[in-house]
PDB file of N, CA and C in Angstrom:
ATOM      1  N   UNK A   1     106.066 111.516 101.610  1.00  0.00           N
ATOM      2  CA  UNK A   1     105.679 112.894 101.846  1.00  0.00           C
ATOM      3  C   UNK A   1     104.230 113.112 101.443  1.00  0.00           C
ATOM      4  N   UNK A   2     103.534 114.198 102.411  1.00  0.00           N
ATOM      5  CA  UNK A   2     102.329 114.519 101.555  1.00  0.00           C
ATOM      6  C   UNK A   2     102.330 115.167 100.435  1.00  0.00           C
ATOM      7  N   UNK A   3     100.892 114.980  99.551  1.00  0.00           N
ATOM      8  CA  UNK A   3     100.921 116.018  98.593  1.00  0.00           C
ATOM      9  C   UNK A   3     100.992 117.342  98.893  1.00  0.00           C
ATOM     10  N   UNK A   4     101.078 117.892  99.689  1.00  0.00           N
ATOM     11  CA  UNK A   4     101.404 119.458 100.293  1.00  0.00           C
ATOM     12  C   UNK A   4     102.377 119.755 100.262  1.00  0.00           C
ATOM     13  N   UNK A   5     103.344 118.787 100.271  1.00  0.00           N
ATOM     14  CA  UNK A   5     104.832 119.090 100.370  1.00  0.00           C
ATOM     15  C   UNK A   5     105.335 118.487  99.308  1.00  0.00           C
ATOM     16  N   UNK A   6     104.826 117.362  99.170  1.00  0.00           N
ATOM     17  CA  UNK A   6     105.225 117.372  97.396  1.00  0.00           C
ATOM     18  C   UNK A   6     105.289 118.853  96.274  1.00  0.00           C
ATOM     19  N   UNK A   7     103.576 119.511  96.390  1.00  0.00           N
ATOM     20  CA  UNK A   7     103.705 120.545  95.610  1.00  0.00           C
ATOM     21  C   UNK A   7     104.102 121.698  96.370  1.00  0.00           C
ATOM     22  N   UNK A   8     105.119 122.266  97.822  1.00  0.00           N
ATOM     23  CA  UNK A   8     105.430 122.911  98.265  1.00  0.00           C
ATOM     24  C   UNK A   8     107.142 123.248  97.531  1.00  0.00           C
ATOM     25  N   UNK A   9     107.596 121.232  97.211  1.00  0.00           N
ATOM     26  CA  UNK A   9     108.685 120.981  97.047  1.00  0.00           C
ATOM     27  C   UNK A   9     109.010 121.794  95.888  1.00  0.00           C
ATOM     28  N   UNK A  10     108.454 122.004  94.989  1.00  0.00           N
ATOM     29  CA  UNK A  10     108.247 121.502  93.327  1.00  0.00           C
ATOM     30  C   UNK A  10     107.880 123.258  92.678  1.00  0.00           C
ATOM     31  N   UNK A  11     106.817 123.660  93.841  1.00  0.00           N
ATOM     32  CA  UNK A  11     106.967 125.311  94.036  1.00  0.00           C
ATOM     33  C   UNK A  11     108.679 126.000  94.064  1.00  0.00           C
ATOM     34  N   UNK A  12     108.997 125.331  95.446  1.00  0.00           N
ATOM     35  CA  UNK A  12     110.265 125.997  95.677  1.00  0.00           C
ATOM     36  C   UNK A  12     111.287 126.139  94.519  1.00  0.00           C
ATOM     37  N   UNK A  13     111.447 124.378  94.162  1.00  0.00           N
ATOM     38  CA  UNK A  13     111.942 124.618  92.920  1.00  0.00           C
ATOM     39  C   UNK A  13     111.702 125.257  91.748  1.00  0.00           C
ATOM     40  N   UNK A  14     110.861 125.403  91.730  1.00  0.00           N
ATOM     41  CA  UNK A  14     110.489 126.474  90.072  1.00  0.00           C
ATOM     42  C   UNK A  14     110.502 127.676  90.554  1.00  0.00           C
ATOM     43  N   UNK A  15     110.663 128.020  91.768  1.00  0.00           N
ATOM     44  CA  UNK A  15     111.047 129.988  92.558  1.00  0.00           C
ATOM     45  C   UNK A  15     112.271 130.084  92.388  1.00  0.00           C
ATOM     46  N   UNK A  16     113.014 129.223  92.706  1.00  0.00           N
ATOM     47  CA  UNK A  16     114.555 128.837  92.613  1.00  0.00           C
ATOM     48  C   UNK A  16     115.086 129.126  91.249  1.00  0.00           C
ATOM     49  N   UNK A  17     114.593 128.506  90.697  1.00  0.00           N
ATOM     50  CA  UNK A  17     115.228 128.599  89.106  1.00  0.00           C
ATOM     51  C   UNK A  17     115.040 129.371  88.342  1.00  0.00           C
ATOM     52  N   UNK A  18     113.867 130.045  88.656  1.00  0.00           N
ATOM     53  CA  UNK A  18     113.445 131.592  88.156  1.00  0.00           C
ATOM     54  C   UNK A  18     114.008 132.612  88.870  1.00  0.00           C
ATOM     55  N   UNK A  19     114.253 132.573  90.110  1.00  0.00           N
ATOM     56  CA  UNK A  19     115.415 133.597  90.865  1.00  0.00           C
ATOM     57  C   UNK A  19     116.689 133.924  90.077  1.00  0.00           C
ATOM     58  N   UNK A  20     117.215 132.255  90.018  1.00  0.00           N
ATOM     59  CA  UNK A  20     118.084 132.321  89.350  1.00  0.00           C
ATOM     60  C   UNK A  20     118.686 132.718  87.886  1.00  0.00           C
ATOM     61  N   UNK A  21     117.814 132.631  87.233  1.00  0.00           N
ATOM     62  CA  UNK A  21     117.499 132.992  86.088  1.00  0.00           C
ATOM     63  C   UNK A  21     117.230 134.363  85.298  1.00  0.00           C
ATOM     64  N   UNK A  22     116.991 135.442  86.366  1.00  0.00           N
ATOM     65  CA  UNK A  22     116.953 136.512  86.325  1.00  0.00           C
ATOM     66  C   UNK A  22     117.661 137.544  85.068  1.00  0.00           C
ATOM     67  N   UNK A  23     118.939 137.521  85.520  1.00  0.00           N
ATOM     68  CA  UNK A  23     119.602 138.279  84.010  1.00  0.00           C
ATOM     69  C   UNK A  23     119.735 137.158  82.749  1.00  0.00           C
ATOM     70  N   UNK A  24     119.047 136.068  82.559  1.00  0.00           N
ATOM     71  CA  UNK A  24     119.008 135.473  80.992  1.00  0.00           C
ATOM     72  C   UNK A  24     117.933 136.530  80.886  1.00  0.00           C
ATOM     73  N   UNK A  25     116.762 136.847  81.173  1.00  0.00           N
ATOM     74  CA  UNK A  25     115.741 137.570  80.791  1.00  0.00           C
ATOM     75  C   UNK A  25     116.095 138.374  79.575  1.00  0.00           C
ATOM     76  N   UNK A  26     115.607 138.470  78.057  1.00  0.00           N
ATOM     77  CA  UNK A  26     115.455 139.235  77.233  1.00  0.00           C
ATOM     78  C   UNK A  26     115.609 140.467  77.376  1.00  0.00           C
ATOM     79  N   UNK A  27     116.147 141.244  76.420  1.00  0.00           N
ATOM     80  CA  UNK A  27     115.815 142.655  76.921  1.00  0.00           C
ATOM     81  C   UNK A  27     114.366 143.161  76.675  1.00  0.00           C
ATOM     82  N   UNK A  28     114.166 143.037  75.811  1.00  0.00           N
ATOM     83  CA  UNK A  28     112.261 143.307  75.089  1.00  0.00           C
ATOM     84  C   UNK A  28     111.898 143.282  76.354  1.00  0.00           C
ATOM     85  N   UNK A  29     111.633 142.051  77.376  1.00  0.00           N
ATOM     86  CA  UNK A  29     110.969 141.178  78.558  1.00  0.00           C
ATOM     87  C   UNK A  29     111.514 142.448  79.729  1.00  0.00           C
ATOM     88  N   UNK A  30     112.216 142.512  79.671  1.00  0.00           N
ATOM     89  CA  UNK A  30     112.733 143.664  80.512  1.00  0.00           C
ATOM     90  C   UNK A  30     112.087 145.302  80.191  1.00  0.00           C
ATOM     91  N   UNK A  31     112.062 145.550  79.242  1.00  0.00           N
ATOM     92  CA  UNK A  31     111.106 146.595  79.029  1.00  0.00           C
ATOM     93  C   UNK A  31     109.749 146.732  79.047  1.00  0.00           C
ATOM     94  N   UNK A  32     108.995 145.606  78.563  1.00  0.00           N
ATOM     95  CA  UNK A  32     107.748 145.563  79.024  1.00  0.00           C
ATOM     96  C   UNK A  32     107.952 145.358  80.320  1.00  0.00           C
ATOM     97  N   UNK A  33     108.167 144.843  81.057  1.00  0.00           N
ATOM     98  CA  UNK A  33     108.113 144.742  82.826  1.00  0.00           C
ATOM     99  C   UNK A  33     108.271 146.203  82.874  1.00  0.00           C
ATOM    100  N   UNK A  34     109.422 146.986  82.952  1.00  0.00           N
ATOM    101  CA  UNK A  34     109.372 147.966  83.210  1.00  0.00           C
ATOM    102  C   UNK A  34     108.235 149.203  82.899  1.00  0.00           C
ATOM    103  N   UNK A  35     107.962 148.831  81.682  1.00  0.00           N
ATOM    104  CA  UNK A  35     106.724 149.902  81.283  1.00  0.00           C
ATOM    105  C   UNK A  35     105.572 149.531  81.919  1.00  0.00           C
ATOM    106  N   UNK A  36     105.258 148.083  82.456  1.00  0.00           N
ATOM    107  CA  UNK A  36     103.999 147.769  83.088  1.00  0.00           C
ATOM    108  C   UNK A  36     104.600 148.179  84.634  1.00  0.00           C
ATOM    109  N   UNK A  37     105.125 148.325  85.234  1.00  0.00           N
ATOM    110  CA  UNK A  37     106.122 148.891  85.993  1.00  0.00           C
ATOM    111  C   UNK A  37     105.614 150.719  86.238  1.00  0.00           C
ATOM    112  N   UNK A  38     105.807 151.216  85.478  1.00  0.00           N
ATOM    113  CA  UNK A  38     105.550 152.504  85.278  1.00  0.00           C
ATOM    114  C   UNK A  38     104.222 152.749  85.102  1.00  0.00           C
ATOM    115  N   UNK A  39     103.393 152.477  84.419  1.00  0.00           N
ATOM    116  CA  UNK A  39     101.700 152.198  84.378  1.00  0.00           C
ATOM    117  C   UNK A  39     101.108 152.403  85.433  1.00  0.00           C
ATOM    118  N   UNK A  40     101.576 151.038  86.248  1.00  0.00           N
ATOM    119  CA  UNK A  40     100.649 150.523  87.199  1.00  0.00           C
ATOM    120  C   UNK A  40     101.100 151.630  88.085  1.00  0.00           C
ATOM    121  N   UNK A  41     102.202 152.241  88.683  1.00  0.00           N
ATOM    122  CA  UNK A  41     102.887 153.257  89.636  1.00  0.00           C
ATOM    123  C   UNK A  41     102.157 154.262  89.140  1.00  0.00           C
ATOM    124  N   UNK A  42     101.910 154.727  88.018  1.00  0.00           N
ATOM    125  CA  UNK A  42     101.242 156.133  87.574  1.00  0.00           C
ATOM    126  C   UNK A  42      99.652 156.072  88.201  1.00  0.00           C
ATOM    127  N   UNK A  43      99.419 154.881  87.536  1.00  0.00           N
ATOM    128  CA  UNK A  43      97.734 154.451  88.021  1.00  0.00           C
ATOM    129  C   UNK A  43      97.528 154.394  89.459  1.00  0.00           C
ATOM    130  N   UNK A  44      98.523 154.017  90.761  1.00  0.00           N
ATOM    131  CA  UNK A  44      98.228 153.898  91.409  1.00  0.00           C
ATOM    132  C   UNK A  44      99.318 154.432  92.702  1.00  0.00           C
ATOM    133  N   UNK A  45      99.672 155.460  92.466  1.00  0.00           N
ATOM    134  CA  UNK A  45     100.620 156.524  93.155  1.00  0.00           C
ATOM    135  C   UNK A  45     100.409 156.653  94.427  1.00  0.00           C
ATOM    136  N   UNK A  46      99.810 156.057  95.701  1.00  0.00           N
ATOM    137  CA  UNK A  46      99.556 156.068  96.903  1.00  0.00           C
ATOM    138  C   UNK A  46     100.560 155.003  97.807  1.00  0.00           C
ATOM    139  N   UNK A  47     101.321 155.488  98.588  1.00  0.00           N
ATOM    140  CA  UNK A  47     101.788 154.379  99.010  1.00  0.00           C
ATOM    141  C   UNK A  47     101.377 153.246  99.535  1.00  0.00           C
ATOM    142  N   UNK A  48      99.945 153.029  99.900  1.00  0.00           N
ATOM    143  CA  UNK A  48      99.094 152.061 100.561  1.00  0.00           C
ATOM    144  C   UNK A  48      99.579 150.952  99.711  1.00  0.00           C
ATOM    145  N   UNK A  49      99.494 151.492  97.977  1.00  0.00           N
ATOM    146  CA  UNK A  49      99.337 150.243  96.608  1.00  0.00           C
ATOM    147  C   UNK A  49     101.113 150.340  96.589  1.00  0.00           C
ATOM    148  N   UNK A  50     101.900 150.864  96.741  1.00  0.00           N
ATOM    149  CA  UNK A  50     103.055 150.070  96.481  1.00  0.00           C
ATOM    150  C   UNK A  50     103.605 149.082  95.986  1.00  0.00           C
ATOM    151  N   UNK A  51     102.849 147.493  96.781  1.00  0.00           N
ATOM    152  CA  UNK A  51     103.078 146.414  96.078  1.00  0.00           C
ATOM    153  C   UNK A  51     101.890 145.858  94.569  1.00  0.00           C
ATOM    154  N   UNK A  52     101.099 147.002  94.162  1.00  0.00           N
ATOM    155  CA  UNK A  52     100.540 146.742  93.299  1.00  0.00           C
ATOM    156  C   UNK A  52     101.345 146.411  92.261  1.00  0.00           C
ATOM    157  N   UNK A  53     102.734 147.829  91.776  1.00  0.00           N
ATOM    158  CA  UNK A  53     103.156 147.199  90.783  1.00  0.00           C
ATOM    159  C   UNK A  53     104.029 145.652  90.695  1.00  0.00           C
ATOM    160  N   UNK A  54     104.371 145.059  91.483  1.00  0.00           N
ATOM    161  CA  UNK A  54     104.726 144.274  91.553  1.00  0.00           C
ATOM    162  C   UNK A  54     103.964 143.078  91.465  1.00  0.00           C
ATOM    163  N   UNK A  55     102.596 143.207  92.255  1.00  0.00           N
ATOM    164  CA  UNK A  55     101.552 142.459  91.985  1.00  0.00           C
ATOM    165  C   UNK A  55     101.522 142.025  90.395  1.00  0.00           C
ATOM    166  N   UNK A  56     101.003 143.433  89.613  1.00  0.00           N
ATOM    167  CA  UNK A  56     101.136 143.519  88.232  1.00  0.00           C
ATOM    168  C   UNK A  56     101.474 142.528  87.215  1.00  0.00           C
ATOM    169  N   UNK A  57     103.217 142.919  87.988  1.00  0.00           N
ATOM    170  CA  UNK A  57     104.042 142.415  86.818  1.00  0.00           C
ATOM    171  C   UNK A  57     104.317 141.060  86.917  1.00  0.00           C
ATOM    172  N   UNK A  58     104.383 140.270  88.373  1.00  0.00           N
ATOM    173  CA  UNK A  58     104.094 139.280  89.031  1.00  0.00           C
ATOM    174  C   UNK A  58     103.111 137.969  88.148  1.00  0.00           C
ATOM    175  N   UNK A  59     101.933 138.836  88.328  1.00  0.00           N
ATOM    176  CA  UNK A  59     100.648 138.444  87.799  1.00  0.00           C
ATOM    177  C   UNK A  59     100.767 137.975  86.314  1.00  0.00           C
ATOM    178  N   UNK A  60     101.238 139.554  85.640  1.00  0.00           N
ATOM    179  CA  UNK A  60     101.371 139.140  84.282  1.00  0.00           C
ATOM    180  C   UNK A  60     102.350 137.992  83.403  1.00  0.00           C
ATOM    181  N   UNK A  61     103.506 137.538  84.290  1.00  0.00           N
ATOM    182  CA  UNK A  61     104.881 136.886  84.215  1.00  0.00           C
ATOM    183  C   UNK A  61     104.206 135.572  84.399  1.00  0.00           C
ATOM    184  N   UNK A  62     103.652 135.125  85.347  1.00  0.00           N
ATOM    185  CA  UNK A  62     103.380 134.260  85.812  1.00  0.00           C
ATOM    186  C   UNK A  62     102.073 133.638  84.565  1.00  0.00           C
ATOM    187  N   UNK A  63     101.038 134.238  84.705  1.00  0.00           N
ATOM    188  CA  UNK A  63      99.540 133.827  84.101  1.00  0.00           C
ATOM    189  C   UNK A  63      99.594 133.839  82.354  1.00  0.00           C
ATOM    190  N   UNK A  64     101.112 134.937  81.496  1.00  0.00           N
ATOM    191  CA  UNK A  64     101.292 134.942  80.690  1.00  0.00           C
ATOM    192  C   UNK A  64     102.250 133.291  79.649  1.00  0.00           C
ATOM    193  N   UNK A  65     103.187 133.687  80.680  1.00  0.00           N
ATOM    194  CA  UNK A  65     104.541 132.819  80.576  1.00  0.00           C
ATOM    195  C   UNK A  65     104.143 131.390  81.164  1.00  0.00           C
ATOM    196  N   UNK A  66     104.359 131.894  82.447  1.00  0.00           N
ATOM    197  CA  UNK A  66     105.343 130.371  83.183  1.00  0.00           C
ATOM    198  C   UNK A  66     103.882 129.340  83.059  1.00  0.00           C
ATOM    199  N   UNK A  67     102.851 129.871  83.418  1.00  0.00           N
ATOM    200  CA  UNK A  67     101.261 128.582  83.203  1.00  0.00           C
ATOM    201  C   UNK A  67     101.018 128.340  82.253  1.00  0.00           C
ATOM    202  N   UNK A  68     101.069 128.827  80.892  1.00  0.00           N
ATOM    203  CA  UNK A  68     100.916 127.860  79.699  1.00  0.00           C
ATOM    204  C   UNK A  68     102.313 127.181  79.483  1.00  0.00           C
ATOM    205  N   UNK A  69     103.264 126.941  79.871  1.00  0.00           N
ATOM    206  CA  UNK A  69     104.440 126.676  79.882  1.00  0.00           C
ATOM    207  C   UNK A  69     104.215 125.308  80.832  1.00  0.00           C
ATOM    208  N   UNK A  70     104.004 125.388  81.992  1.00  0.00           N
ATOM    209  CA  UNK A  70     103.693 124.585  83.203  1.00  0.00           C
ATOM    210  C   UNK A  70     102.747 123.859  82.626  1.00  0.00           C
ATOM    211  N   UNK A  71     101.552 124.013  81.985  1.00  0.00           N
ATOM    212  CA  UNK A  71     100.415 123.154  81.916  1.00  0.00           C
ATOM    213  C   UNK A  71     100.245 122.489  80.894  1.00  0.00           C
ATOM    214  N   UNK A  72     101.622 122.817  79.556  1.00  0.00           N
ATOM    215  CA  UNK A  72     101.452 121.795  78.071  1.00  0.00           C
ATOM    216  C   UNK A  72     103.291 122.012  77.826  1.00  0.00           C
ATOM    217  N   UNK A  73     103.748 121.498  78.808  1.00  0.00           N
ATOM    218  CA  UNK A  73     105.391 121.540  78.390  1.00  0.00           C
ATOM    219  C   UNK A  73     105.897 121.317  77.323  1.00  0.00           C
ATOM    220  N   UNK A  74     104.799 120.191  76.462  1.00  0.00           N
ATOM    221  CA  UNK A  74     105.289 119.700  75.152  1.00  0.00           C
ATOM    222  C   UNK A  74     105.194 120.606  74.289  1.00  0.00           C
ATOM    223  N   UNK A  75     104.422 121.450  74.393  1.00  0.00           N
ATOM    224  CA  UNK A  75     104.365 122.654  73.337  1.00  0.00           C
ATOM    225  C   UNK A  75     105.149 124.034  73.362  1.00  0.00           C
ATOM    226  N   UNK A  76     106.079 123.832  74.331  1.00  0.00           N
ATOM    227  CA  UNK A  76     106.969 124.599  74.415  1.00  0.00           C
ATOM    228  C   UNK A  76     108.423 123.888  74.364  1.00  0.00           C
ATOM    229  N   UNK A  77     108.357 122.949  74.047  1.00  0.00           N
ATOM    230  CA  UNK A  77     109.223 121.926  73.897  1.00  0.00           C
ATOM    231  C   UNK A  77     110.255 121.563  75.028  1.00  0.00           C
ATOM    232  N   UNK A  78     109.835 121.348  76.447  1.00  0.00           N
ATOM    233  CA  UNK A  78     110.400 121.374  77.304  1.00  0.00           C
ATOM    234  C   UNK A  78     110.290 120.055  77.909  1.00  0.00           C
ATOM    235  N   UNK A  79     109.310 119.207  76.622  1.00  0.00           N
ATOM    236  CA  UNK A  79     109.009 117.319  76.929  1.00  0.00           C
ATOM    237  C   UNK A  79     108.638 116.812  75.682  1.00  0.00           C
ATOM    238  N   UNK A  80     109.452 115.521  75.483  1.00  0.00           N
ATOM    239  CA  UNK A  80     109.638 114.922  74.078  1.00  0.00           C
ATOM    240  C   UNK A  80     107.945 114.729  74.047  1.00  0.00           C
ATOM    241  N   UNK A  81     106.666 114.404  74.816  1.00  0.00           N
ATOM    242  CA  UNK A  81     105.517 113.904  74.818  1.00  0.00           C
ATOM    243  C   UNK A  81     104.823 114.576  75.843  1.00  0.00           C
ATOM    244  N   UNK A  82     103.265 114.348  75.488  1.00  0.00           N
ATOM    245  CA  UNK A  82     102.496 114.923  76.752  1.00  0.00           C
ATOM    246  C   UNK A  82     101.886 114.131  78.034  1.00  0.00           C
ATOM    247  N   UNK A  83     102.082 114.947  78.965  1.00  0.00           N
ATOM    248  CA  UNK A  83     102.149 114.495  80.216  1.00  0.00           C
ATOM    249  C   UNK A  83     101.201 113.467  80.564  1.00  0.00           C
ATOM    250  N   UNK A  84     101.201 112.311  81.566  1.00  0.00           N
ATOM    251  CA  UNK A  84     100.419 111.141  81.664  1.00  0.00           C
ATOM    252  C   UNK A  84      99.227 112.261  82.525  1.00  0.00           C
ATOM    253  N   UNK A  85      98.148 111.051  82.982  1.00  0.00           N
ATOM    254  CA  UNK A  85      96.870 111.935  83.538  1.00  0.00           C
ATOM    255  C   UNK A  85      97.339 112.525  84.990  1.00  0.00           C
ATOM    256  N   UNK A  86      98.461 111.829  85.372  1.00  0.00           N
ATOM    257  CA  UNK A  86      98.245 112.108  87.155  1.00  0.00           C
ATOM    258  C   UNK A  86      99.553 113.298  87.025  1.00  0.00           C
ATOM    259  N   UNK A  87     100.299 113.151  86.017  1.00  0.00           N
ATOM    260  CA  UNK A  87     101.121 114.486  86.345  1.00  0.00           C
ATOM    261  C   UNK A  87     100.606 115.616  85.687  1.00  0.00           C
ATOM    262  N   UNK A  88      99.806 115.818  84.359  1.00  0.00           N
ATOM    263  CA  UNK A  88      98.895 116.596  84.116  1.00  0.00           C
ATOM    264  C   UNK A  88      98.358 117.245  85.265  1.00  0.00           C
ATOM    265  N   UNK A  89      97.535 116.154  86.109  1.00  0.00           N
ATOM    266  CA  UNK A  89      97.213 117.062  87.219  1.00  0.00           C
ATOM    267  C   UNK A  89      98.012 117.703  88.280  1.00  0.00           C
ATOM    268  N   UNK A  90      98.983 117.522  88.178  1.00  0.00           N
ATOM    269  CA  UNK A  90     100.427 117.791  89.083  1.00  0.00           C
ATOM    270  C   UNK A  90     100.911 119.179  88.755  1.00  0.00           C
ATOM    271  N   UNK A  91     100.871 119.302  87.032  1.00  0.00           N
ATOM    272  CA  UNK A  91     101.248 120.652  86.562  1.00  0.00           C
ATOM    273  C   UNK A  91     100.014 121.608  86.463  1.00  0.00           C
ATOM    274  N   UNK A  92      98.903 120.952  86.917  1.00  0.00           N
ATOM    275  CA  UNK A  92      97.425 121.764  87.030  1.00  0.00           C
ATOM    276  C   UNK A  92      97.625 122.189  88.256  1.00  0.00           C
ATOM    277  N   UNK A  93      97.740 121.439  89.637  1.00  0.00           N
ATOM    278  CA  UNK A  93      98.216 122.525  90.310  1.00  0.00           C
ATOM    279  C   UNK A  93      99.294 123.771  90.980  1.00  0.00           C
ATOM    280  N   UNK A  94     100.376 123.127  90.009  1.00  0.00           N
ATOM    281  CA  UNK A  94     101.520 124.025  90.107  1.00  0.00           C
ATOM    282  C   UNK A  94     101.189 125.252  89.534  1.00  0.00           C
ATOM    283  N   UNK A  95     100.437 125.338  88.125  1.00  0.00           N
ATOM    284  CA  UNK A  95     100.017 126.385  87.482  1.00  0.00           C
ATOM    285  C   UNK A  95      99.288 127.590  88.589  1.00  0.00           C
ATOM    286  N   UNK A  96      98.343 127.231  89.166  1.00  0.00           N
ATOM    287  CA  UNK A  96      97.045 127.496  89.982  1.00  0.00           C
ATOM    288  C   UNK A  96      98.071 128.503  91.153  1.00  0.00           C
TER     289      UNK A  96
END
């Protein structure tokens, strides 16, 4: 396979498992979403921005959580060791 579909593959899967994953979510995690939720809708009350809040919370879930997570697994303890050079770069662009 190409690398396009390698990291298309590898996408899907980590959408998948976070779909799935949905009600483990914290409650805390659930309230901040929601209050950034409410924010961003107050800030931007036009229906044009609609998908802003989602953008938002999207944005924040992702760039907060799942990419420092994705880019040093060992420090979240999700790998006995840290990643060799070529999958390093593998989880560099999954992060991205």
């Amino acid at each position: 396979e190409s690398s396009v579909g390698l990291l298309q593959a590898y996408l899907s899967s980590i959408m998948e498992a976070i779909v799935s994953s949905v009600s483990q979510c914290p409650p805390v995690m659930r309230v901040v979403f929601k209050q950034l939720h409410k924010r961003v809708e107050e800030q931007f009350p036009e229906p044009e921005n609609e998908d802003v809040k989602y953008l938002a919370i999207s944005g924040f879930f992702f760039l907060r959580l799942f990419a420092p997570a994705i880019l040093t697994p060992k420090l979240f303890q999700l790998r006995d060791h840290h990643a060799d050079t070529r999958t390093s770069r593998t989880l560099l662009l999954l992060a991205k």
